[in-house]
Protein backbone atom coordinates (compact mmCIF):
# COMPACT_ATOMS: atom_id res chain seq x y z
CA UNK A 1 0.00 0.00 0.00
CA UNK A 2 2.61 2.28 0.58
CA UNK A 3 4.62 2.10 -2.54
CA UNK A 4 1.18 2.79 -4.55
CA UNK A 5 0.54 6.04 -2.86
CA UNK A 6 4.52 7.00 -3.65
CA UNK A 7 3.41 6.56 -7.04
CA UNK A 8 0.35 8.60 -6.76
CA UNK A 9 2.33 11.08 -5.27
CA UNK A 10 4.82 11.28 -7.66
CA UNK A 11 2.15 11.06 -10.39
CA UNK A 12 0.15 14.39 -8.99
CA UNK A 13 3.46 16.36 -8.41
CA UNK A 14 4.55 15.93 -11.98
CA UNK A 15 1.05 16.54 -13.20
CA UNK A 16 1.21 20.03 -11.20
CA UNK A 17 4.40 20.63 -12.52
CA UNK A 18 2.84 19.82 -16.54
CA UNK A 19 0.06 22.00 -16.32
CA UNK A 20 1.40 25.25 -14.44
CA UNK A 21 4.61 24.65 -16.71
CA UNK A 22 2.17 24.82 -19.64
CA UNK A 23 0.20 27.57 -18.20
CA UNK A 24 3.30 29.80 -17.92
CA UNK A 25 4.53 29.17 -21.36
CA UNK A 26 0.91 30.57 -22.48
CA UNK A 27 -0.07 33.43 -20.18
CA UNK A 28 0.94 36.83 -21.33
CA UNK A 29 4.11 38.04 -19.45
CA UNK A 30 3.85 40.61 -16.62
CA UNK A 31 0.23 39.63 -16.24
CA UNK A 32 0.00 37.91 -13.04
CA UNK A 33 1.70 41.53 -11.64
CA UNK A 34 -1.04 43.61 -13.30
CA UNK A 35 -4.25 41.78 -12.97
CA UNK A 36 -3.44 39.69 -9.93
CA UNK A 37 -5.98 39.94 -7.36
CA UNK A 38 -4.42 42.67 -5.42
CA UNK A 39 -1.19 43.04 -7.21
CA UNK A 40 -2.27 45.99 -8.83
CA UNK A 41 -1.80 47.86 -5.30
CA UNK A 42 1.67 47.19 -4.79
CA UNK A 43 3.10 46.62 -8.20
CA UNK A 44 2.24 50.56 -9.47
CA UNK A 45 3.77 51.81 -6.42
CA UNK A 46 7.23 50.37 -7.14
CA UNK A 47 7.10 50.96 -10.37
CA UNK A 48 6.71 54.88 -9.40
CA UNK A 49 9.05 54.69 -6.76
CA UNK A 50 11.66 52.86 -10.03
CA UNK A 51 10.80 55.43 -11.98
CA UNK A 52 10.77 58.72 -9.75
CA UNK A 53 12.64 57.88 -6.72
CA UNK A 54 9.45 58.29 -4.84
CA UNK A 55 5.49 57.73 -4.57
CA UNK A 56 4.01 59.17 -7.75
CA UNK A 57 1.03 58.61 -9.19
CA UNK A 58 2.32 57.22 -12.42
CA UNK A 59 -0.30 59.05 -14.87
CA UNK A 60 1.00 62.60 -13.46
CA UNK A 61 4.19 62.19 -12.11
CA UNK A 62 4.79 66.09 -11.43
């Protein structure tokens, strides 16, 4: 019983690994920073602060 669940263990990790390997070779890059779920709130802020050298807001930057 125990070697079958190694191999079912085995056989899910490599699965995960497939299909989020997969999914990264397809998704659009720099995606996951701007439409994350709350990415969006942490990702323009250090992009201004890159860009500036402080908290901008990136449309206006005066």
């Amino acid at each position: 019983m125990k070697n079958y669940n190694n191999k079912a263990l085995w056989l899910v990790f490599f699965a995960y690994l497939f299909v989020n390997a997969v999914l990264i070779m397809y998704a659009e890059p720099g995606v996951h920073l701007s439409k994350g779920a709350d990415a969006d709130s942490w990702y323009r802020p250090a992009i201004s602060i890159l860009k500036h050298g402080s908290f901008v807001m990136l449309n206006s930057p005066e």
